[in-house]
C-alpha atoms as a PDB file:
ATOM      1  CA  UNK A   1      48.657  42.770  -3.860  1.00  0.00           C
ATOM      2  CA  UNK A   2      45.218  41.549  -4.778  1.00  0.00           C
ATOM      3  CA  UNK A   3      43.844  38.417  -4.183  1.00  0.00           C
ATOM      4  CA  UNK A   4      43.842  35.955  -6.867  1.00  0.00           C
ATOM      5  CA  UNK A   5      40.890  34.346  -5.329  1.00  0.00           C
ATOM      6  CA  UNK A   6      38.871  37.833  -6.674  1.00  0.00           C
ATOM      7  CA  UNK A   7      38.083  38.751 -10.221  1.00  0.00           C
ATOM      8  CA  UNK A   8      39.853  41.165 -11.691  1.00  0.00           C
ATOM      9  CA  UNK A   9      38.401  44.820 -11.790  1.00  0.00           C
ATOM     10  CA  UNK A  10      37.658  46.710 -14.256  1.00  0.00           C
ATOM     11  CA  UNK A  11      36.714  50.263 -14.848  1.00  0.00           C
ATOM     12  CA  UNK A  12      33.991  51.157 -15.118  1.00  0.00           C
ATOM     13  CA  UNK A  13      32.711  48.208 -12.692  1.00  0.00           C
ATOM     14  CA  UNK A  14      30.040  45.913 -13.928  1.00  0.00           C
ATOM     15  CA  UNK A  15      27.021  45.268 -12.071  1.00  0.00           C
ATOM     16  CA  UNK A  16      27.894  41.532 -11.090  1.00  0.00           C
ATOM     17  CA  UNK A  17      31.435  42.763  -9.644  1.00  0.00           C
ATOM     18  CA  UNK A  18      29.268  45.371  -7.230  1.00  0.00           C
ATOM     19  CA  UNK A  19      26.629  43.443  -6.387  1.00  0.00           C
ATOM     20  CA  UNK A  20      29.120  40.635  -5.758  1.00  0.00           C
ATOM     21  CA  UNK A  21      27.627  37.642  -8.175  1.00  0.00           C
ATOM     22  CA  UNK A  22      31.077  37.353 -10.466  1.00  0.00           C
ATOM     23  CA  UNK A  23      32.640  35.923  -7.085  1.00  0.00           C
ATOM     24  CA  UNK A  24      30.018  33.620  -6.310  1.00  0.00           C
ATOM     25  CA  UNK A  25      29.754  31.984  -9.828  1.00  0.00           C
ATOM     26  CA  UNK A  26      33.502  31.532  -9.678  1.00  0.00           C
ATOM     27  CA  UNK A  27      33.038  29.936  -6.047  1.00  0.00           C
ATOM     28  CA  UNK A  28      29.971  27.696  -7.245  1.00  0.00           C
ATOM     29  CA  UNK A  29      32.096  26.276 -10.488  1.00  0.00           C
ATOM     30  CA  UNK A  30      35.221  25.661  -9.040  1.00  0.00           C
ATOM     31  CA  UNK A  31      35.220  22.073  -7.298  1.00  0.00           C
ATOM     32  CA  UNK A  32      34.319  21.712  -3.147  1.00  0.00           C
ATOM     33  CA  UNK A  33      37.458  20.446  -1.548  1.00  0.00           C
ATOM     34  CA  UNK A  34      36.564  19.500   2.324  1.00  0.00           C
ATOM     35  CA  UNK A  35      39.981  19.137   4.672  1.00  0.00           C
ATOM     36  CA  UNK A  36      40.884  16.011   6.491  1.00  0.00           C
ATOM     37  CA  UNK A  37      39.126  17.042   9.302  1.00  0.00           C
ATOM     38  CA  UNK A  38      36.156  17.606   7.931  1.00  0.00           C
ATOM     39  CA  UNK A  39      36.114  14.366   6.171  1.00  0.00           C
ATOM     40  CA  UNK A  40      36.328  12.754   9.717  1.00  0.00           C
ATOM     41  CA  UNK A  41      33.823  14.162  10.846  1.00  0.00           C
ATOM     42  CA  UNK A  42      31.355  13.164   7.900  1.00  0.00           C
ATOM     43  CA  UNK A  43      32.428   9.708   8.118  1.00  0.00           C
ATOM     44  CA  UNK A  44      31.900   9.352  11.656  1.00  0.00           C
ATOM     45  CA  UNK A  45      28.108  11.292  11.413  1.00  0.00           C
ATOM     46  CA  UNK A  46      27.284   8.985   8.779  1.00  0.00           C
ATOM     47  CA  UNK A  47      28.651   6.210  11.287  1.00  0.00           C
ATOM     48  CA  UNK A  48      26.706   7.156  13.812  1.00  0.00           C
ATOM     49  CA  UNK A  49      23.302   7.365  11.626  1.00  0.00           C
ATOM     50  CA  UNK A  50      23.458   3.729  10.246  1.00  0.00           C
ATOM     51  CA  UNK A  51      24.190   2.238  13.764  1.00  0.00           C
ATOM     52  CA  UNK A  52      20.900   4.529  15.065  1.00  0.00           C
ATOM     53  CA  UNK A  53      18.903   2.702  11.826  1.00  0.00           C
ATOM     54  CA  UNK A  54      19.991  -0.363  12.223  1.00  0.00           C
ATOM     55  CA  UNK A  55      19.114  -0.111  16.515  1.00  0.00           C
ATOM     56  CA  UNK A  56      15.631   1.230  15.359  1.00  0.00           C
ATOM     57  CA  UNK A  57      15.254  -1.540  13.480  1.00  0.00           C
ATOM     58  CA  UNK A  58      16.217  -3.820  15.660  1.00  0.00           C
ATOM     59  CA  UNK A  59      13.642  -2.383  18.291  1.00  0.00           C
ATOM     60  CA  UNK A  60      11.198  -2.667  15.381  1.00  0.00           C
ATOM     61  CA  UNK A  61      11.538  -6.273  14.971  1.00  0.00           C
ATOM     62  CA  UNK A  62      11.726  -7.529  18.293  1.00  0.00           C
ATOM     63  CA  UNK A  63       8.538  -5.629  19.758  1.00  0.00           C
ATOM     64  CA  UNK A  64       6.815  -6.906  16.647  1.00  0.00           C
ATOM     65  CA  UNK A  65       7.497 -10.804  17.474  1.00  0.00           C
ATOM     66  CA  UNK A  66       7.036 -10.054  21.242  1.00  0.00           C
ATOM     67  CA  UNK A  67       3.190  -8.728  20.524  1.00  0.00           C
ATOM     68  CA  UNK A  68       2.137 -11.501  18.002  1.00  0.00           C
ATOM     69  CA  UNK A  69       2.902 -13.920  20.213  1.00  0.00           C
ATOM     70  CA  UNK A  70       1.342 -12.183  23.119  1.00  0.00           C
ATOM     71  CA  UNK A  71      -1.736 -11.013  20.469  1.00  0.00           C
ATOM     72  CA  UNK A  72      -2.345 -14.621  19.303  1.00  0.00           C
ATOM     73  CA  UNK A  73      -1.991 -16.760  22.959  1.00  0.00           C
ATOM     74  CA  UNK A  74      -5.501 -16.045  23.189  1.00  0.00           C
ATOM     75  CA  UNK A  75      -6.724 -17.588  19.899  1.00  0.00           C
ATOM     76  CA  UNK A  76      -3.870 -20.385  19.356  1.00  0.00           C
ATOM     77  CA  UNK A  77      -6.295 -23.363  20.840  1.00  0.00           C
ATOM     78  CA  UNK A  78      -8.959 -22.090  18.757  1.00  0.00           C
ATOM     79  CA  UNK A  79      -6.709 -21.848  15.175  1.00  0.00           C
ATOM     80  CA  UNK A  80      -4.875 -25.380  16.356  1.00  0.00           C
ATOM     81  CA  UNK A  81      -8.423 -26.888  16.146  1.00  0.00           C
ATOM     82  CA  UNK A  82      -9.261 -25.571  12.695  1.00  0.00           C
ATOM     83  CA  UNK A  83      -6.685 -26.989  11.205  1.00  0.00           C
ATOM     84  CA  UNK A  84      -8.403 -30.242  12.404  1.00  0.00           C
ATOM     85  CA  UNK A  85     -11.442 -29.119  10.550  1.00  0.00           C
ATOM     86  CA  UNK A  86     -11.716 -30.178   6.700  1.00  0.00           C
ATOM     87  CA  UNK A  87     -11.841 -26.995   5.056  1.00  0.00           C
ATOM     88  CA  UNK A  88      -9.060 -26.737   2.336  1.00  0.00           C
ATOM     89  CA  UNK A  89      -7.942 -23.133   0.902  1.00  0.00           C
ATOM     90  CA  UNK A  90      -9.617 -22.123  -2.095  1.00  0.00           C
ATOM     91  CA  UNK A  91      -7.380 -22.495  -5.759  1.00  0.00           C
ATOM     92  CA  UNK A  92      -6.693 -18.600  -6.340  1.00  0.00           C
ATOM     93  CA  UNK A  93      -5.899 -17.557  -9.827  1.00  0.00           C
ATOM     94  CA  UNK A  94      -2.368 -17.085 -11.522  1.00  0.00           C
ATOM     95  CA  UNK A  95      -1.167 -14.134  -9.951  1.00  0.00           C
ATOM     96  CA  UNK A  96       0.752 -13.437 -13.365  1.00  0.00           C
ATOM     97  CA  UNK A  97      -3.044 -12.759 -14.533  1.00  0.00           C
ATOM     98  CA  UNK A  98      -4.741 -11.761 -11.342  1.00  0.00           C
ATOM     99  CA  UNK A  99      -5.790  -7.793 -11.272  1.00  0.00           C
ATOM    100  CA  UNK A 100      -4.724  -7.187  -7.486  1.00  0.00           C
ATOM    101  CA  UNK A 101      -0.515  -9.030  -7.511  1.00  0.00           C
ATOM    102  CA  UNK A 102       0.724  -5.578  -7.445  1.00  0.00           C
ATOM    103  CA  UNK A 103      -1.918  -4.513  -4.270  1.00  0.00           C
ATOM    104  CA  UNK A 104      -0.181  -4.131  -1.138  1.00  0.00           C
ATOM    105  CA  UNK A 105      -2.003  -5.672   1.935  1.00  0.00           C
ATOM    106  CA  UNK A 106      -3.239  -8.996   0.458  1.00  0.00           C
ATOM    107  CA  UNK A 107      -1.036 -11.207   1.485  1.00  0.00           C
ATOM    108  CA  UNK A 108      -1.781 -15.014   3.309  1.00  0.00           C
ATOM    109  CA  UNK A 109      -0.394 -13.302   6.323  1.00  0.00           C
ATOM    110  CA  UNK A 110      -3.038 -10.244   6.435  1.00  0.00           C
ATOM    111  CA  UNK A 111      -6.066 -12.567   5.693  1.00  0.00           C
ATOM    112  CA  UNK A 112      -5.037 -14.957   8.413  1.00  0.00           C
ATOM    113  CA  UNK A 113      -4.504 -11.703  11.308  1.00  0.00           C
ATOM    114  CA  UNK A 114      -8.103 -10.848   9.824  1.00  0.00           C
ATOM    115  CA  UNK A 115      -9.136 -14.839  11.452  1.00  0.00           C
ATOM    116  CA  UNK A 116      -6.924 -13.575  14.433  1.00  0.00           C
ATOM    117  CA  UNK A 117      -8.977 -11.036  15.171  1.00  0.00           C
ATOM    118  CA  UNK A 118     -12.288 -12.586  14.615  1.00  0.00           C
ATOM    119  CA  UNK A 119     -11.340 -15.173  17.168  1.00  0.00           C
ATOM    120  CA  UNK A 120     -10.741 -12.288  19.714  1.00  0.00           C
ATOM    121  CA  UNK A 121     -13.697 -10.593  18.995  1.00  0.00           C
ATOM    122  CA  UNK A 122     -15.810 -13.447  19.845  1.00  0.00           C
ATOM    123  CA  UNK A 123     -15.388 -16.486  17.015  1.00  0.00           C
ATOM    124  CA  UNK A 124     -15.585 -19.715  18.654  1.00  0.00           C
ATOM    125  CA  UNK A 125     -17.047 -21.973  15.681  1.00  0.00           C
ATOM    126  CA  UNK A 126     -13.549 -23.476  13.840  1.00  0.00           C
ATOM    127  CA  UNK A 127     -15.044 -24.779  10.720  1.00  0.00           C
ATOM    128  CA  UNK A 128     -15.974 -20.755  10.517  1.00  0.00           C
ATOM    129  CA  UNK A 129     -12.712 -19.213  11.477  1.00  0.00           C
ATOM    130  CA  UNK A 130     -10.972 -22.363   9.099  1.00  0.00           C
ATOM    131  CA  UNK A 131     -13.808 -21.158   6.318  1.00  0.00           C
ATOM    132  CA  UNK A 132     -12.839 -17.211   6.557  1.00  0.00           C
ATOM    133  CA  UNK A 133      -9.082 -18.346   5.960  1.00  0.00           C
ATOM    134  CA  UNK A 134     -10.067 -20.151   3.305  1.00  0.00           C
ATOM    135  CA  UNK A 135     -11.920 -17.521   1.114  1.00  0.00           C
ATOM    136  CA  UNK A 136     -10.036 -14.976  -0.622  1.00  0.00           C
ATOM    137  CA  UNK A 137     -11.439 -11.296   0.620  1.00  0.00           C
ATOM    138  CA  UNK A 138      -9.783  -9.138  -1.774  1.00  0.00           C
ATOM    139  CA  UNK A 139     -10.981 -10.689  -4.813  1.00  0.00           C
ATOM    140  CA  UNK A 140     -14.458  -9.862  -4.433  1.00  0.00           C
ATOM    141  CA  UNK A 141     -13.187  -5.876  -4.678  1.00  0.00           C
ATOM    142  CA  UNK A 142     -12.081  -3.572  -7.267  1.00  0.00           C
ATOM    143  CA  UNK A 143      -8.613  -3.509  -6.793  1.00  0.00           C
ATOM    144  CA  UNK A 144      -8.765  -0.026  -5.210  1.00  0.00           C
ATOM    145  CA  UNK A 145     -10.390  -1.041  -2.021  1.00  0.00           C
ATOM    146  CA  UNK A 146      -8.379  -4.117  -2.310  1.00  0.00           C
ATOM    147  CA  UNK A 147      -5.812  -3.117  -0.124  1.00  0.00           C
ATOM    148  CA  UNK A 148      -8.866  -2.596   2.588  1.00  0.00           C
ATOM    149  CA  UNK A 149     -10.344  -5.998   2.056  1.00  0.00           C
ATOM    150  CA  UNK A 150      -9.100  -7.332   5.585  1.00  0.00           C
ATOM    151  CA  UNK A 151      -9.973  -4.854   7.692  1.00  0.00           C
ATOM    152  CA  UNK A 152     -13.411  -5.225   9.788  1.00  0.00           C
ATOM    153  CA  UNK A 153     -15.365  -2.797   7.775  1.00  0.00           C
ATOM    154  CA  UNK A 154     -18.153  -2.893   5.134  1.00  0.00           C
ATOM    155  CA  UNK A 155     -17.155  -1.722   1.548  1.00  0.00           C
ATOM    156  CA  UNK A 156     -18.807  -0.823  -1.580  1.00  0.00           C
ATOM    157  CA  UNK A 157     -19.421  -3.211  -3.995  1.00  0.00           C
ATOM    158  CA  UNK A 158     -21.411  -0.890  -6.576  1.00  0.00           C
ATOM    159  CA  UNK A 159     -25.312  -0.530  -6.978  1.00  0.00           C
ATOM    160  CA  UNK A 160     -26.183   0.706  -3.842  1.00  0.00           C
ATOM    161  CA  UNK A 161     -24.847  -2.458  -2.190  1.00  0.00           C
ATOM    162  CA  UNK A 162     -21.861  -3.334   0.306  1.00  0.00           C
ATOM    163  CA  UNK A 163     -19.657  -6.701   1.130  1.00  0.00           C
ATOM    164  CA  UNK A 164     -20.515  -7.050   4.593  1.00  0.00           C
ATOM    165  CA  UNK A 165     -17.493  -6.769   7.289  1.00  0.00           C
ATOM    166  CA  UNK A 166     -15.622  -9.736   7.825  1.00  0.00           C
ATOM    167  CA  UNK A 167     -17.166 -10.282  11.781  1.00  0.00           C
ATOM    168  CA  UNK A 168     -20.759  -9.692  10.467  1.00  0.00           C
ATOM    169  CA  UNK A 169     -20.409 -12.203   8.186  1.00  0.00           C
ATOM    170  CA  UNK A 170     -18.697 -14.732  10.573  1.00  0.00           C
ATOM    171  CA  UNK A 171     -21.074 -14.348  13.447  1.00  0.00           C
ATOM    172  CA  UNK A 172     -24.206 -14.562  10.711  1.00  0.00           C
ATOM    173  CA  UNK A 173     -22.789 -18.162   9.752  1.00  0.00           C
ATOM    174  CA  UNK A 174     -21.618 -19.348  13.355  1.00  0.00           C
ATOM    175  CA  UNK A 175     -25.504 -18.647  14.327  1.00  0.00           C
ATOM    176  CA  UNK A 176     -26.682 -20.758  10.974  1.00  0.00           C
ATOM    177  CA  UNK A 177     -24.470 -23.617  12.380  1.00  0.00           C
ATOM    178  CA  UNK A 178     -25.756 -23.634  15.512  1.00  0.00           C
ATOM    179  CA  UNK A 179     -26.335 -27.216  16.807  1.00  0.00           C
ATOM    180  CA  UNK A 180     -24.951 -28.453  13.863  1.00  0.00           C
ATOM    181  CA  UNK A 181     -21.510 -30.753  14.443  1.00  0.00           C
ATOM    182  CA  UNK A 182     -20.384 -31.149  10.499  1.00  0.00           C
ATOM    183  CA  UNK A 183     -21.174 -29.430   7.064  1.00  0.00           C
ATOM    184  CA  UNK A 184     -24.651 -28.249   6.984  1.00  0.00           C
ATOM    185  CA  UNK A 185     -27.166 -29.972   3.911  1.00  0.00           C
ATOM    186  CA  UNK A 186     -28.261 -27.054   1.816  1.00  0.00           C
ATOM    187  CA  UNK A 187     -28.321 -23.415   2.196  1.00  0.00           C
ATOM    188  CA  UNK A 188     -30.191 -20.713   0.168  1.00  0.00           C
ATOM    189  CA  UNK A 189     -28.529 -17.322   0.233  1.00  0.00           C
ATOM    190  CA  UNK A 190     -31.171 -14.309  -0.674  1.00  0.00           C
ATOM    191  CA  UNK A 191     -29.044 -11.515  -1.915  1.00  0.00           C
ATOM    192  CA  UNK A 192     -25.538 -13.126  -3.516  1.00  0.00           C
ATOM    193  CA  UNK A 193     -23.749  -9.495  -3.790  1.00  0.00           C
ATOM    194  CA  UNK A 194     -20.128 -10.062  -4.794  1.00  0.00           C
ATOM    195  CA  UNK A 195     -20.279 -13.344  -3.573  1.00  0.00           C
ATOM    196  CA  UNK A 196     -17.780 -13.488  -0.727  1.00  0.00           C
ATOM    197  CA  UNK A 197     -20.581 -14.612   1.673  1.00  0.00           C
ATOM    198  CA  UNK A 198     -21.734 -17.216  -0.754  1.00  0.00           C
ATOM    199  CA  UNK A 199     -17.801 -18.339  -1.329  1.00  0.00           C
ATOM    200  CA  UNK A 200     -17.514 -18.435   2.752  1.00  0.00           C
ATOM    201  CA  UNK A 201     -20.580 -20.525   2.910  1.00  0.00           C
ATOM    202  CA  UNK A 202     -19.928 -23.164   0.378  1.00  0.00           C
ATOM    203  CA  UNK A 203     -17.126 -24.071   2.860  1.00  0.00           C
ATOM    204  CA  UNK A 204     -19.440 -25.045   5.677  1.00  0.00           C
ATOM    205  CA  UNK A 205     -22.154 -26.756   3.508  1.00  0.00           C
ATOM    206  CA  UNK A 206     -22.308 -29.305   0.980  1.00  0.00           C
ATOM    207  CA  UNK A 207     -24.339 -27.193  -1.381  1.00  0.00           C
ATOM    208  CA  UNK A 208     -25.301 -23.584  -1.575  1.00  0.00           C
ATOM    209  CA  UNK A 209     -28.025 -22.211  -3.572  1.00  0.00           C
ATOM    210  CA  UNK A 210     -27.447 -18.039  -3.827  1.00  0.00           C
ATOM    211  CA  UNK A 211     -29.717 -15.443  -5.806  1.00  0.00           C
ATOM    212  CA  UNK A 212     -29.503 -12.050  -6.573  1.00  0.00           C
ATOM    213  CA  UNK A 213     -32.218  -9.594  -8.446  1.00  0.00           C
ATOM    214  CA  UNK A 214     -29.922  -6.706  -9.098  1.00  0.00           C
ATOM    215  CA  UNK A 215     -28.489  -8.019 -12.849  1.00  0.00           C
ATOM    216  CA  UNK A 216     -25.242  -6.625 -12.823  1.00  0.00           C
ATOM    217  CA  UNK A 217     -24.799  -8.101  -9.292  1.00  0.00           C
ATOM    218  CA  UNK A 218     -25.444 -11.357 -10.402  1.00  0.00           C
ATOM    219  CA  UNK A 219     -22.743 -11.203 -13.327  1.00  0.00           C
ATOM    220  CA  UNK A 220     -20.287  -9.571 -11.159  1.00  0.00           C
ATOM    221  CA  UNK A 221     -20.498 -12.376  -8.687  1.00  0.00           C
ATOM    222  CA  UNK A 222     -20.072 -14.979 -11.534  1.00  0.00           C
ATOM    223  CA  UNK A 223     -16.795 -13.310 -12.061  1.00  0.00           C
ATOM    224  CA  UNK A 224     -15.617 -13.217  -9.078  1.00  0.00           C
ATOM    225  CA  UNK A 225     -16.441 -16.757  -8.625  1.00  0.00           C
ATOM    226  CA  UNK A 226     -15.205 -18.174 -11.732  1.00  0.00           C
ATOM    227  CA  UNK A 227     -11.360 -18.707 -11.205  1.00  0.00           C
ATOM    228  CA  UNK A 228     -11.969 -20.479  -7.476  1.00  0.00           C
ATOM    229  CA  UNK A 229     -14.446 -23.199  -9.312  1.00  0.00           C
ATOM    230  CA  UNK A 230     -16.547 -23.970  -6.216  1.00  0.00           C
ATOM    231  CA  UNK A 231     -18.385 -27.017  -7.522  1.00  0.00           C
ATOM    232  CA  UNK A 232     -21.056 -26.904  -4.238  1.00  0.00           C
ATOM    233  CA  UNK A 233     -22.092 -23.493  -5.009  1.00  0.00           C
ATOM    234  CA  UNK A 234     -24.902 -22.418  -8.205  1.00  0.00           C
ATOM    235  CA  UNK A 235     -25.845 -18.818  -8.583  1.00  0.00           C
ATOM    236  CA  UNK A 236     -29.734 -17.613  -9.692  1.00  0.00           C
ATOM    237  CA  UNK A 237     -30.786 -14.368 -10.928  1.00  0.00           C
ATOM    238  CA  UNK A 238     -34.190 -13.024 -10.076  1.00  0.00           C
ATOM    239  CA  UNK A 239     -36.763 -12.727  -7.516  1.00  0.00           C
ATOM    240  CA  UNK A 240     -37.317 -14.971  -4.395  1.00  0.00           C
ATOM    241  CA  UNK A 241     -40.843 -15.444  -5.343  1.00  0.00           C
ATOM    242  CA  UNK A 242     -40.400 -17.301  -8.489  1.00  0.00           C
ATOM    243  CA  UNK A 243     -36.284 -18.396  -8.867  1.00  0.00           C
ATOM    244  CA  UNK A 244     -36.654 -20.583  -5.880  1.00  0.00           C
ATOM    245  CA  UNK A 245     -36.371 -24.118  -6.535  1.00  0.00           C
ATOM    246  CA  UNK A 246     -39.115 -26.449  -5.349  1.00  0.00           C
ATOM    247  CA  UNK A 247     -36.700 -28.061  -2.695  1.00  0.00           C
ATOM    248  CA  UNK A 248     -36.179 -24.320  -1.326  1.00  0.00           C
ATOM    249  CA  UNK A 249     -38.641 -25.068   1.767  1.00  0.00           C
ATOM    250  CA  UNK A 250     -36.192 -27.902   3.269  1.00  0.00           C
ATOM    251  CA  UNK A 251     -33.156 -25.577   3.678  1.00  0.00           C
ATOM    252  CA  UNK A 252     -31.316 -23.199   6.053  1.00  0.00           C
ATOM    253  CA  UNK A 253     -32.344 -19.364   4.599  1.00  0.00           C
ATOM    254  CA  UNK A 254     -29.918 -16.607   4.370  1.00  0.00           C
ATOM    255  CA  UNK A 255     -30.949 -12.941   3.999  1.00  0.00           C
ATOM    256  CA  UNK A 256     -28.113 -10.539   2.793  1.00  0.00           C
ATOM    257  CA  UNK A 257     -29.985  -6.937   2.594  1.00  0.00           C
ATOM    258  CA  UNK A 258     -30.652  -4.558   5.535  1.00  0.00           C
ATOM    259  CA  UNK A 259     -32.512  -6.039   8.415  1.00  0.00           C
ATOM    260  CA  UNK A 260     -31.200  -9.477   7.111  1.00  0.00           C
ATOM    261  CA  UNK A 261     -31.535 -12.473   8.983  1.00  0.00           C
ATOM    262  CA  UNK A 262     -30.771 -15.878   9.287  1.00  0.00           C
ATOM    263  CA  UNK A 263     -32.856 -18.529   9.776  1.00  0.00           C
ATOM    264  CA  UNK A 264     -33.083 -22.658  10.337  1.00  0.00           C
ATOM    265  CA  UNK A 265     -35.489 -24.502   8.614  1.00  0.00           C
END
C-alpha cells in the first residue's frame, strides 16, 4: 500500500519525483504542527531566556549605580560648591527647531559626567566646573560630531580650525582666574572659533570682547551664539592690530590658535 504522505507516480517519472523536490514542496505548503511535547519545551526555553534578560539586566543596572556613586565621591564637595556659585544654565533653543533633538549623546546627563570628569582630572576652580555645565557643547558642532561633543577631545570646526577639548579649555580659564575670588572685569578672546570658549567665558566675566579674522568663522560663531543671547559677550571680525578697542590694554588676553596663551593684564 503506498503512502499517502508521497505523490503519486507516474510513468514515465518526472524529474522533481527523482530528484525528490515534489515531496518537499508538498512538506513546505502543508502547515507545521509541533506535538504537545514539543510545545513544552518551547515554552519553557523561551521561559528560561526572558528570566536570563531580565537577570542581565538587573546586573546591568545595579553595577551602573554602584560605580557612579563610587566615580563621583571624589568630585561631590567640589560640584556641591558650584552650585553655590552664580552661574545659571544658558536658555537653549526649542528643541522642536534645534538641528541636534534627534542626536544621541547630548543629553543634561552626558554634559554634566563631562564636569565629572574634569573635576577628576584636576578642576578645582567651581565657578569653572559650574561655567562648563552651563554652556551647551554640542551646539557649537555640526550635528555629525554632535554626538562626540562631550568627550575630552578636540574636533573640527571647519577652516583649518578645531574646538578645543573640554579640559584644555577648563584649565586655560582656571589659570586666567587665578587670584581672582568673583567674575573677572573684561576679557579679550583672540581667535573666537565656534565660540564655545567665548560662551564658557562670558560665564566667569562680566564682559567678553572675542575676535576672529577667518570670515566665515566669525559668522559661524554668530550663529551659534544667537539662540543663547549672551548679553556680556560682543563678537569682532578682523585683525588684532586694528579691531581692538582702545580699552583693549586694561584687560585679561586670551589666545585661541596654536601656541596660545593666556595672559593677566
Amino acid at each position: 500500500m503506498s503512502d499517502p504522505g508521497q505523490p503519486k507516480k507516474r510513468f514515465p517519472l518526472t524529474l522533481d519525483f527523482v530528484t525528490g523536490l515534489a515531496g518537499r514542496k508538498q512538506a513546505a505548503a502543508s502547515p507545521r504542527q509541533n506535538s504537545p511535547q514539543t510545545a513544552t519545551q518551547n515554552a519553557a526555553k523561551a521561559a528560561a531566556q526572558t528570566a536570563a534578560r531580565n537577570a542581565s539586566a538587573a546586573r546591568s543596572s545595579g553595577a551602573a549605580r554602584n560605580g557612579g556613586s563610587a566615580s563621583g565621591a571624589g568630585v561631590t564637595g567640589s560640584l556641591s560648591a558650584a552650585a553655590a556659585v552664580p552661574v545659571k544654565p544658558l536658555s537653549t533653543p526649542n528643541l522642536n527647531h534645534d538641528r541636534h533633538a534627534n542626536v544621541p549623546l547630548v543629553s543634561d546627563a552626558v554634559r554634566k559626567a563631562m564636569v565629572t570628569r574634569l573635576a577628576e582630572q584636576g578642576i578645582r576652580d567651581t565657578m569653572v566646573l559650574a561655567a562648563m555645565e552651563a554652556v551647551p557643547r554640542h551646539l557649537f558642532l555640526e550635528p555629525g560630531l554632535a554626538s562626540q561633543a562631550y568627550i575630552d577631545a578636540s574636533l573640527p570646526i571647519g577652516y583649518h580650525q578645531t574646538i578645543s577639548q573640554p579640559y584644555i579649555v577648563a584649565r586655560m580659564i582656571e589659570i586666567l582666574r587665578e587670584g581672582s575670588s568673583g567674575k573677572l572685569k573684561r576679557v579679550l578672546e583672540i581667535g573666537t572659533g565656534c565660540g564655545y570658549q567665548a560662551a564658557v567665558l562670558a560665564q566667569v566675566a562680566e564682559d567678553v570682547y572675542s575676535i576672529e579674522r577667518i570670515r566665515p568663522l566669525h559668522e559661524q560663531a554668530r550663529t551659534n551664539l544667537r539662540p543663547l543671547r549672551i548679553p556680556n559677550l560682543r563678537l569682532h571680525y578682523g585683525m588684532v592690530c586694528w579691531a581692538c578697542p582702545r580699552w583693549a590694554h586694561s584687560m585679561a588676553s586670551f589666545w585661541q590658535r596654536p601656541g596660545s596663551r593666556c595672559r593677566r593684564r
